[in-house]
Protein backbone atom coordinates (compact mmCIF):
# COMPACT_ATOMS: atom_id res chain seq x y z
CA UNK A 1 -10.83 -37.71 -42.65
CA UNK A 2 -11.86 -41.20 -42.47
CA UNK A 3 -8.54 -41.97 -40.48
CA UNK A 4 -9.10 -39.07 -38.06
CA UNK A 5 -12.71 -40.23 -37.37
CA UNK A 6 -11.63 -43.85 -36.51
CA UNK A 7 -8.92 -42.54 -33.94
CA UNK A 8 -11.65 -40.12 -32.21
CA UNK A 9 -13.54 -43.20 -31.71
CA UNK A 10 -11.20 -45.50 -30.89
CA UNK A 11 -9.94 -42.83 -27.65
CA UNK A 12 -13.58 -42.36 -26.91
CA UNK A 13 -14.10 -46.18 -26.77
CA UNK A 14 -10.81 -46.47 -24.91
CA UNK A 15 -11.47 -44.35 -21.92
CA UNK A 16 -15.15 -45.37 -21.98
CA UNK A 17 -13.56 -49.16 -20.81
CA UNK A 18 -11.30 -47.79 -18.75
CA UNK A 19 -11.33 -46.84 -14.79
CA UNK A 20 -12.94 -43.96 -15.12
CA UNK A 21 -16.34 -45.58 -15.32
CA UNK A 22 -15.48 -47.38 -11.97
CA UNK A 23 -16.74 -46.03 -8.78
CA UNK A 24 -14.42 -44.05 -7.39
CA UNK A 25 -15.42 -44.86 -3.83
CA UNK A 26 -13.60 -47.70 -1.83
CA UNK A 27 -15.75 -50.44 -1.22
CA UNK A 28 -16.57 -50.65 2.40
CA UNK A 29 -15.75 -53.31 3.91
CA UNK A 30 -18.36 -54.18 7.02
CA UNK A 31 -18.52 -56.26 10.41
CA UNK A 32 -21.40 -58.18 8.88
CA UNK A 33 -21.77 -59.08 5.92
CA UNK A 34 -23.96 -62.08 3.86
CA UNK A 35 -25.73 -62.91 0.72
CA UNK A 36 -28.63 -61.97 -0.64
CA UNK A 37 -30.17 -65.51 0.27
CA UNK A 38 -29.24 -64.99 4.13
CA UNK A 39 -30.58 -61.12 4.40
CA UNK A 40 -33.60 -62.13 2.94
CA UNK A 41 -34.41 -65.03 4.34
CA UNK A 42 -33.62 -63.53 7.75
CA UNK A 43 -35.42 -59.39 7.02
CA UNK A 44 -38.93 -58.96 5.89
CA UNK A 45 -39.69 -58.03 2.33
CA UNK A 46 -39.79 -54.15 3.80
CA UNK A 47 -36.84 -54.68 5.42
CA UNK A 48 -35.02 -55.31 2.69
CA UNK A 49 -36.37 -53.42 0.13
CA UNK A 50 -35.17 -50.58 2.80
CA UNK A 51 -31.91 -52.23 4.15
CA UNK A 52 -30.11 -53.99 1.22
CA UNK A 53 -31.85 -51.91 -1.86
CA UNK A 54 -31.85 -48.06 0.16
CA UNK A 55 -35.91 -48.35 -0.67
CA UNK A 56 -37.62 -45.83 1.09
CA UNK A 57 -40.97 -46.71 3.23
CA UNK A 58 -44.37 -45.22 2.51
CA UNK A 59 -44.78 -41.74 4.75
CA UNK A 60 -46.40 -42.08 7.93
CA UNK A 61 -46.29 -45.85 7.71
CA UNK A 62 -44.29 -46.40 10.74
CA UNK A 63 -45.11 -47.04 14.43
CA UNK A 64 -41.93 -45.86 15.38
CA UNK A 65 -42.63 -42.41 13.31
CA UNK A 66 -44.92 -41.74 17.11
CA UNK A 67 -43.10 -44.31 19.83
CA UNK A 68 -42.18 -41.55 22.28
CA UNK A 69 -41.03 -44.49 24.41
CA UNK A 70 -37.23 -44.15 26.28
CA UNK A 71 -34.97 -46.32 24.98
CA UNK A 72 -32.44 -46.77 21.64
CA UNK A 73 -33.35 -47.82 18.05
CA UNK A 74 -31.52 -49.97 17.09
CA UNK A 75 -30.69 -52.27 13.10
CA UNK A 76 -33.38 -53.87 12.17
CA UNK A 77 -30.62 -56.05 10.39
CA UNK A 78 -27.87 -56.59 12.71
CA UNK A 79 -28.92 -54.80 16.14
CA UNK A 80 -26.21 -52.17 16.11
CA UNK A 81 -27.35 -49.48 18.31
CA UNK A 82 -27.83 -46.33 15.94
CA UNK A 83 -30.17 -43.70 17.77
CA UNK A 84 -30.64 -42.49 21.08
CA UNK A 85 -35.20 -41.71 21.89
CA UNK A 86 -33.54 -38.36 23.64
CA UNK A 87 -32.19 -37.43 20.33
CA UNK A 88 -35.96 -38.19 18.84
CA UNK A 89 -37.80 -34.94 17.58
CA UNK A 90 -41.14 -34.85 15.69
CA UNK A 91 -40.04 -33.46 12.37
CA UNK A 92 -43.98 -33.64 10.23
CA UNK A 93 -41.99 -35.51 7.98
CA UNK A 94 -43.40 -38.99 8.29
CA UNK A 95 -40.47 -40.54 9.06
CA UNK A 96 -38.67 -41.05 12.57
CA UNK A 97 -36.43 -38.43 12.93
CA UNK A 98 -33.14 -37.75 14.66
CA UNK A 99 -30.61 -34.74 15.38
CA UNK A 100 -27.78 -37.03 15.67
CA UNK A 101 -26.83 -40.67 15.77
CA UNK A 102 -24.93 -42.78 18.02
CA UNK A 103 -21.35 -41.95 17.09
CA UNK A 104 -19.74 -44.30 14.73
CA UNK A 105 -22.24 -46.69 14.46
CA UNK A 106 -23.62 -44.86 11.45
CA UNK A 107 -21.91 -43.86 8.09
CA UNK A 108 -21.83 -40.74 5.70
CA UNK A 109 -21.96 -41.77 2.13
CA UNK A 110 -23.74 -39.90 -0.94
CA UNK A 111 -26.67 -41.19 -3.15
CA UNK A 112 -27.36 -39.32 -6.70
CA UNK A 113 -30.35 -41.54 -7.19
CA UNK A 114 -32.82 -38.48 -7.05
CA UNK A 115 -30.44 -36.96 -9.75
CA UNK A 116 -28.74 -34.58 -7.19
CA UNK A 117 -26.53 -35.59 -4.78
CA UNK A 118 -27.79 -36.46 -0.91
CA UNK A 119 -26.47 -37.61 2.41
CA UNK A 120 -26.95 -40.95 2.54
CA UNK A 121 -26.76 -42.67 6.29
CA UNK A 122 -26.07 -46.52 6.71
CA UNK A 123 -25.30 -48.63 9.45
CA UNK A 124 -21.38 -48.82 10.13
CA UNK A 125 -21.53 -52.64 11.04
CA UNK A 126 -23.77 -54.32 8.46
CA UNK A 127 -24.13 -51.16 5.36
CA UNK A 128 -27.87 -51.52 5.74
CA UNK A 129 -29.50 -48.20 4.21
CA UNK A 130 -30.80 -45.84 6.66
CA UNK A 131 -32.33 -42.84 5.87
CA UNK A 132 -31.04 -39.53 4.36
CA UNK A 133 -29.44 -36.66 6.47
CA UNK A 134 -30.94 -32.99 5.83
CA UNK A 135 -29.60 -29.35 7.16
CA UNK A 136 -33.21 -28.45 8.55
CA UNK A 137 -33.44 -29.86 12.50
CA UNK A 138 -33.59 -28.26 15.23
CA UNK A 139 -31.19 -25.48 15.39
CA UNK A 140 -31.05 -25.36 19.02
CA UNK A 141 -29.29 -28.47 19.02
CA UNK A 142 -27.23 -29.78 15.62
CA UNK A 143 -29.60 -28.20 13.00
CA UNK A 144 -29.62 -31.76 11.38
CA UNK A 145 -32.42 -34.00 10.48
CA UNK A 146 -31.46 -37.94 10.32
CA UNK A 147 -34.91 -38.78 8.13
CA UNK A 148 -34.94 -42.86 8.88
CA UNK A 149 -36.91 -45.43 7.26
CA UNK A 150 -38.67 -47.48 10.53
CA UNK A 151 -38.42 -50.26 8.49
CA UNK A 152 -34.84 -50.06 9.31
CA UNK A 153 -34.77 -50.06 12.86
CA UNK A 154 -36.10 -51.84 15.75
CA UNK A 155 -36.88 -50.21 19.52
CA UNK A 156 -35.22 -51.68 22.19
CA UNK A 157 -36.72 -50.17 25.65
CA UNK A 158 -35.05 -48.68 28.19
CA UNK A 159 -34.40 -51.11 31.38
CA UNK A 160 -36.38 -50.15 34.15
């Protein structure tokens, strides 16, 4: 007994160590990337708690939840254009909200941080963390709802 015992635990501790407690995602490899030291000395403390932690701003918190300006929002982190204002809709949710993104300047990936697994969007050239993506927009157009932190982004006007 005492030799079948110390076999179950030795297989148990073997494939505890082993690869199958790696992520078995690829690490991305981005346009942009720095240290820790850089992105905060060059982000605000929202910024990146947002960006480089995927933080999520207080509801209602941003200016850019309202800015009904023309124009494209852009990384707050590395100025990749990510958002078209046409593709702007007022969702109630607190956050800016999009029906689409500009395409391949933002990235699918999946968060389980609530516990259940979510859509989680990041910039394509730097990885900063975005938002979450949700199946309830507008169904006239893509009937999906790109909920961004506006600590992520910066507006950059339209030229007149």
């Amino acid at each position: 007994m005492n030799k079948l015992f110390s076999f179950v635990l030795l297989v148990f501790l073997a494939s505890c160590a082993g690869k199958a407690q790696d992520s078995s995602k690829e690490k991305i490899k981005y346009k942009i990337t720095k240290t820790t030291a850089q992105w905060k000395k060059e982000l605000t403390s929202e910024q990146y708690y947002v960006l480089r932690q995927a933080g999520t701003e207080r509801p209602f918190s941003s200016p850019l939840n309202k800015n009904i300006n023309t124009g494209t929002y852009v990384c707050a982190a590395c100025k990749t254009p990510l958002y078209a204002s046409k593709d702007k809709f007022d969702s109630g949710t607190g956050w800016p909200s999009f029906d689409r993104a500009i395409k391949e300047n933002v990235i699918l990936d999946t968060d389980y941080k609530t516990g259940y697994a979510r859509t989680e969007l990041k910039c394509n050239t730097c990885g900063g963390h975005l938002g979450h993506s949700f199946n309830d927009g507008p169904k006239n157009t893509t009937g999906k709802r790109h909920c961004i932190n506006g600590a992520a982004l910066t507006f950059s006007p339209a030229n007149k």
